[in-house]
C-alpha atoms as a PDB file:
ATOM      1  CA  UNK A   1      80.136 114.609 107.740  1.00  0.00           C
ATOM      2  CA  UNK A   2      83.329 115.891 106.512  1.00  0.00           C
ATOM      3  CA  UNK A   3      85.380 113.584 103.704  1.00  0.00           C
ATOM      4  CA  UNK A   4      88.331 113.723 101.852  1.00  0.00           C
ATOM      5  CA  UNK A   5      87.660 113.311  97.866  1.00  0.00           C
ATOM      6  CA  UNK A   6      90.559 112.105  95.998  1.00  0.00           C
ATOM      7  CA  UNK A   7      90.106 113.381  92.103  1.00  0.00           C
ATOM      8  CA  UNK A   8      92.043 112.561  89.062  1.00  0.00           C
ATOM      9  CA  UNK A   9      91.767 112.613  84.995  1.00  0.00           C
ATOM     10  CA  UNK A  10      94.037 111.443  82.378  1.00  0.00           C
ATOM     11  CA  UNK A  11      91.901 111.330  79.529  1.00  0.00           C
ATOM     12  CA  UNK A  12      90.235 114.597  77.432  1.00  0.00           C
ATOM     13  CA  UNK A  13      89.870 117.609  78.912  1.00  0.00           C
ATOM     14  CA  UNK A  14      91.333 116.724  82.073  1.00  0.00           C
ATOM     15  CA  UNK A  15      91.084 120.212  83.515  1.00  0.00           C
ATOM     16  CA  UNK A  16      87.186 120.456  82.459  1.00  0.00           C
ATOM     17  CA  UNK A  17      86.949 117.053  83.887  1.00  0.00           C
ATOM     18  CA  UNK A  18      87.968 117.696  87.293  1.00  0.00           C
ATOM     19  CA  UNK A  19      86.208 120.912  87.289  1.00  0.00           C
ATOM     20  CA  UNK A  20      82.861 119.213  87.179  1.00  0.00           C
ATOM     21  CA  UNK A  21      83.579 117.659  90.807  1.00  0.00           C
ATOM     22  CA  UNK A  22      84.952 121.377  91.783  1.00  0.00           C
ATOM     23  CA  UNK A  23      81.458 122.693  90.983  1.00  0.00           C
ATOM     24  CA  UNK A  24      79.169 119.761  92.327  1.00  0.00           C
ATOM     25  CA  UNK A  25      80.406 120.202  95.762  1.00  0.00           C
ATOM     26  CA  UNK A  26      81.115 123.553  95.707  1.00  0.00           C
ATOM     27  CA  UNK A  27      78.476 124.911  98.210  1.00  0.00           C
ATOM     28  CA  UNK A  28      80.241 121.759 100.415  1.00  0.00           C
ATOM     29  CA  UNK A  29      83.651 122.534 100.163  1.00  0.00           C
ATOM     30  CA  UNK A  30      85.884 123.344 102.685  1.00  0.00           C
ATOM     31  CA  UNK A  31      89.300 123.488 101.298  1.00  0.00           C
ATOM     32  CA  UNK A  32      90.486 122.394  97.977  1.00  0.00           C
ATOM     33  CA  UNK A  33      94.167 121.696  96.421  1.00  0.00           C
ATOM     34  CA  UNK A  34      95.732 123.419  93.654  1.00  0.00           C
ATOM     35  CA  UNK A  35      95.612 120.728  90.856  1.00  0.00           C
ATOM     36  CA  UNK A  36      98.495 118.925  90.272  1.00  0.00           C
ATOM     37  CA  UNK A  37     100.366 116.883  87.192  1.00  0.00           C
ATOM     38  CA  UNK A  38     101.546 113.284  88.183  1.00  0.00           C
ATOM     39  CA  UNK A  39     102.307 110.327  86.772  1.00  0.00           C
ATOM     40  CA  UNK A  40     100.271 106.949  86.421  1.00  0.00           C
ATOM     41  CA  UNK A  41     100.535 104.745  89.443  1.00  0.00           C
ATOM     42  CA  UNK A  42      99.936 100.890  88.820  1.00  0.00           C
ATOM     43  CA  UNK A  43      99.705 100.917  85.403  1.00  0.00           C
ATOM     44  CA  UNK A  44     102.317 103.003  83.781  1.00  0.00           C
ATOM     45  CA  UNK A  45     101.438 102.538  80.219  1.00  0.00           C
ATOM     46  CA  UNK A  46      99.180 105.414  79.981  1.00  0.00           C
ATOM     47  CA  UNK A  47      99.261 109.892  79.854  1.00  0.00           C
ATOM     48  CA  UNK A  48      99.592 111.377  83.003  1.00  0.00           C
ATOM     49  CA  UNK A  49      97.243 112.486  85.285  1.00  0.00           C
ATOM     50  CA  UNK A  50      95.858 115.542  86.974  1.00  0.00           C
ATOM     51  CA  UNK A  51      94.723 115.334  90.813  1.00  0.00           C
ATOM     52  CA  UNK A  52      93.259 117.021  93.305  1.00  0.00           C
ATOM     53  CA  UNK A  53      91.835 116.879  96.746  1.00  0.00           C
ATOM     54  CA  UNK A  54      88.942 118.474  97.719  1.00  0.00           C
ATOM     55  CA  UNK A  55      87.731 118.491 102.011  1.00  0.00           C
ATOM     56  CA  UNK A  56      83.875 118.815 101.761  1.00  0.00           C
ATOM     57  CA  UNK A  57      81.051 118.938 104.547  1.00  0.00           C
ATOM     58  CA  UNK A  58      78.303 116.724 103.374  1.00  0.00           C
ATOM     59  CA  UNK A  59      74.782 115.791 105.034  1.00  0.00           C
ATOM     60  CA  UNK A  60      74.838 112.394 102.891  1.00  0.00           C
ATOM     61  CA  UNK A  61      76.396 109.306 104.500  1.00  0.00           C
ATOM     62  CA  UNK A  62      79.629 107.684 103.117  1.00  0.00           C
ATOM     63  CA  UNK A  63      77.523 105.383 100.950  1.00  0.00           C
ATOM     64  CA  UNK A  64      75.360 107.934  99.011  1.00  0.00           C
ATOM     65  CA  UNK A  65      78.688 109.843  99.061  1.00  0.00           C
ATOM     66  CA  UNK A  66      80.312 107.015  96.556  1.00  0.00           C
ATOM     67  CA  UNK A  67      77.140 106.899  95.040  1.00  0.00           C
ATOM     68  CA  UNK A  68      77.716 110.790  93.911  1.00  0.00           C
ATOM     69  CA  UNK A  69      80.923 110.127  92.469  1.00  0.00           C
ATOM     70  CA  UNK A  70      80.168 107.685  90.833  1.00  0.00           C
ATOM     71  CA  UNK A  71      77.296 109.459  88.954  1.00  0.00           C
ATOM     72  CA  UNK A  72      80.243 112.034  88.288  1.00  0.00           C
ATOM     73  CA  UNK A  73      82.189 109.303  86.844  1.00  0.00           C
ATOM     74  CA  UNK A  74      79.377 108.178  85.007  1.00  0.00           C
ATOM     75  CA  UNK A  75      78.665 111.771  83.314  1.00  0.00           C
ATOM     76  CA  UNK A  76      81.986 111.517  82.669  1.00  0.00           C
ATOM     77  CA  UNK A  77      81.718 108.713  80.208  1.00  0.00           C
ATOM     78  CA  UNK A  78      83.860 106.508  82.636  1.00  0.00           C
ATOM     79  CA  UNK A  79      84.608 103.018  81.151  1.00  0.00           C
ATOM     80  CA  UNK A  80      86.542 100.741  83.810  1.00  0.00           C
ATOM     81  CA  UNK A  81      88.578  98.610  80.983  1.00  0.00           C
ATOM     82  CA  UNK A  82      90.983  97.722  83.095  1.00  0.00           C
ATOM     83  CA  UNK A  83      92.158  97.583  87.037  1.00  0.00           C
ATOM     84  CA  UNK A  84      94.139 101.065  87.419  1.00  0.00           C
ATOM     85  CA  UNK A  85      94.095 102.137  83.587  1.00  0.00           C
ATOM     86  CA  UNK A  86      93.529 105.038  81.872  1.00  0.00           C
ATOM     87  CA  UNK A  87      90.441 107.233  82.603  1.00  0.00           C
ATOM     88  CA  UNK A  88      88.035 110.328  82.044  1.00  0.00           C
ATOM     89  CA  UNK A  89      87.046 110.772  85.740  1.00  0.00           C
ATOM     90  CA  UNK A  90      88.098 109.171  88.960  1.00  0.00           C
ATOM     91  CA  UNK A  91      86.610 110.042  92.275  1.00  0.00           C
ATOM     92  CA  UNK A  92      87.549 108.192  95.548  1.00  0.00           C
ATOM     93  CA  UNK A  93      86.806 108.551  98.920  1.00  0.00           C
ATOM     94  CA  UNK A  94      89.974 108.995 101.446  1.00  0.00           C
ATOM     95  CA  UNK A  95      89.039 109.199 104.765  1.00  0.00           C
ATOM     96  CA  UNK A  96      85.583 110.125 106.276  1.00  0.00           C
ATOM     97  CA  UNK A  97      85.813 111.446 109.812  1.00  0.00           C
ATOM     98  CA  UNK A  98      84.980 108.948 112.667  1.00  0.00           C
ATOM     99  CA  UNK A  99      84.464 106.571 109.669  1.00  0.00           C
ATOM    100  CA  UNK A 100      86.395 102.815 109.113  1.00  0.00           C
ATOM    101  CA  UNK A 101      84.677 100.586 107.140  1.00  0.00           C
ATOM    102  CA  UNK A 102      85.661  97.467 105.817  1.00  0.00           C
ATOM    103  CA  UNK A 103      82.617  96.886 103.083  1.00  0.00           C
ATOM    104  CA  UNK A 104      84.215  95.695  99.997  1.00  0.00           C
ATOM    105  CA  UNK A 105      82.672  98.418  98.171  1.00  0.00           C
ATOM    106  CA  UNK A 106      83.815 100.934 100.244  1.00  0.00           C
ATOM    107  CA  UNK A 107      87.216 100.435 102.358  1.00  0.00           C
ATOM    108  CA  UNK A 108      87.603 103.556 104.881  1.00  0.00           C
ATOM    109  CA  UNK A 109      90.067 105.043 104.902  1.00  0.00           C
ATOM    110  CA  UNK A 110      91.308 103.974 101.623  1.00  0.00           C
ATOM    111  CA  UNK A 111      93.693 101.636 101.637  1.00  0.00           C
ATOM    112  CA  UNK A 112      96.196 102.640  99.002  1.00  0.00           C
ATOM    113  CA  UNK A 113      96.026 106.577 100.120  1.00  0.00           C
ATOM    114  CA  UNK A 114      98.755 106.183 102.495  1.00  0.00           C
ATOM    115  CA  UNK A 115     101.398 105.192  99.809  1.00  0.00           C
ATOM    116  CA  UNK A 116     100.032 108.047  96.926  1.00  0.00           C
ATOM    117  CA  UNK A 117     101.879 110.699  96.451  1.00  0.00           C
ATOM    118  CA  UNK A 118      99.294 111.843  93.883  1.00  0.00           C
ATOM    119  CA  UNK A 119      96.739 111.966  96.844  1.00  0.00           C
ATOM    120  CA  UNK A 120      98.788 112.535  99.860  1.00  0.00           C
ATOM    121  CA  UNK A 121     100.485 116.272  98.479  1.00  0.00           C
ATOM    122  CA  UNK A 122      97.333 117.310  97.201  1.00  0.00           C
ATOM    123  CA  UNK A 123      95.807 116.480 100.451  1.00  0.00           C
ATOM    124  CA  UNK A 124      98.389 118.504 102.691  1.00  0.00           C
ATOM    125  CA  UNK A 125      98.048 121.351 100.027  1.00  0.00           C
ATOM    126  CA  UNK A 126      94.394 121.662 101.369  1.00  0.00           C
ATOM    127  CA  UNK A 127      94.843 120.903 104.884  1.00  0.00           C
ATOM    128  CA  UNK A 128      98.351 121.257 106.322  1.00  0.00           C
ATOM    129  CA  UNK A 129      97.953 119.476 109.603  1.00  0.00           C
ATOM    130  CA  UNK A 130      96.374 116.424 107.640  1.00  0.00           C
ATOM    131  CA  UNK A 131      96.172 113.210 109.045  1.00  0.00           C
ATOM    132  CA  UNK A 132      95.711 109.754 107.857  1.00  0.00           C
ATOM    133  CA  UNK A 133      95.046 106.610 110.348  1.00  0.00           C
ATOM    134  CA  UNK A 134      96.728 109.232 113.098  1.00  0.00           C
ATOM    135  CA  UNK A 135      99.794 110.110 111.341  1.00  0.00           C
ATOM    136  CA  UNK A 136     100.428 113.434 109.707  1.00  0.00           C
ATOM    137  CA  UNK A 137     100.259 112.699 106.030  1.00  0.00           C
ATOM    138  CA  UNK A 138     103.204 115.354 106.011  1.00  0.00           C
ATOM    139  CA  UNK A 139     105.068 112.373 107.641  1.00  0.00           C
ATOM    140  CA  UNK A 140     103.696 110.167 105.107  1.00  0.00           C
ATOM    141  CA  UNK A 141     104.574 112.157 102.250  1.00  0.00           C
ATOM    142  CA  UNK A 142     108.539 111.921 103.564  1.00  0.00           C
ATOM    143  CA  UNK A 143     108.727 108.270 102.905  1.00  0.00           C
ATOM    144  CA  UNK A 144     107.332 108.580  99.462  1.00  0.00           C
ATOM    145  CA  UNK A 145     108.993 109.715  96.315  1.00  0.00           C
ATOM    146  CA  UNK A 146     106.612 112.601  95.376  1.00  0.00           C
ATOM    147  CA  UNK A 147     109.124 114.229  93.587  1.00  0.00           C
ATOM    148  CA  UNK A 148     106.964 113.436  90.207  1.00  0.00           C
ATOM    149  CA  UNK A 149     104.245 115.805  91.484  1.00  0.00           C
ATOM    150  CA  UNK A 150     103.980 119.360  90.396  1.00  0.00           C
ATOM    151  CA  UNK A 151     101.476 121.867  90.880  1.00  0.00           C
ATOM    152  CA  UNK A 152      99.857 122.854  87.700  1.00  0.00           C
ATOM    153  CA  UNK A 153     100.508 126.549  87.429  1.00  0.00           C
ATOM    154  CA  UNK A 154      97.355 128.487  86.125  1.00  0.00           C
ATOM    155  CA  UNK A 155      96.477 129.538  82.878  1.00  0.00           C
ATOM    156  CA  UNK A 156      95.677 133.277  81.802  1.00  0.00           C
END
């Protein structure tokens, strides 16, 4: 099953955060983004993020797949205080080929991925002919403002 993992930290080591996705599904990945700097979205009154999007080849199903991330999110000391607030470790699920779902605890594709920047560059970073609900998320990306988001260039 291949899935689109939406990844993002604005709280501690960000960088370390993210990189603890990076290396679960490393034997699973089949392209990653560069990470990227952006700013909150919903809730504004908080640091800014990094993101990422990693394409991965799993055997699990799109259940067990949340499940996963969420036991990331859970090693990560995740505390949901609030709807969209700050955070150690957030891992969502974009898009699962061949997958809708409208389960409340999992909405496929997501439903908010089509108007994220934060998700939608990231994604097109690691797949340029990307798509989204049948449109090219490039397409996507040209009715957004992602002006805000900026590769994060290496260190050392």
């Amino acid at each position: 099953m291949r899935a689109v993992l939406s990844i993002g930290s604005n709280m501690e080591d960000r960088r370390a955060l993210l990189q603890t996705v990076f290396d679960e599904f490393a034997a699973e990945t089949v392209a990653a983004s560069p990470v990227y700097a952006t700013p909150p979205w919903g809730v504004t009154d908080q640091g800014d993020f990094l993101n990422a999007v990693l394409i991965v080849d799993v055997e699990e199903g799109p259940l067990e797949l949340l499940r996963r991330g969420q036991k990331l999110e859970e090693a990560a000391e995740r505390v949901r205080v609030r709807h969209w607030g700050p955070r150690t470790l957030d891992v969502d699920i974009v898009q699962v080929d061949g997958v809708i779902s409208k389960d409340p605890e999992l909405i496929l594709p997501h439903p908010y991925a089509h108007e994220r920047a934060f998700v939608l560059v990231p994604w097109l970073a690691a797949n340029p002919h990307a798509e989204l609900n049948g449109t090219p998320v490039s397409e996507l990306i040209a009715s957004l403002d992602s002006t805000e988001v900026a590769a994060v260039k290496e260190v050392g």
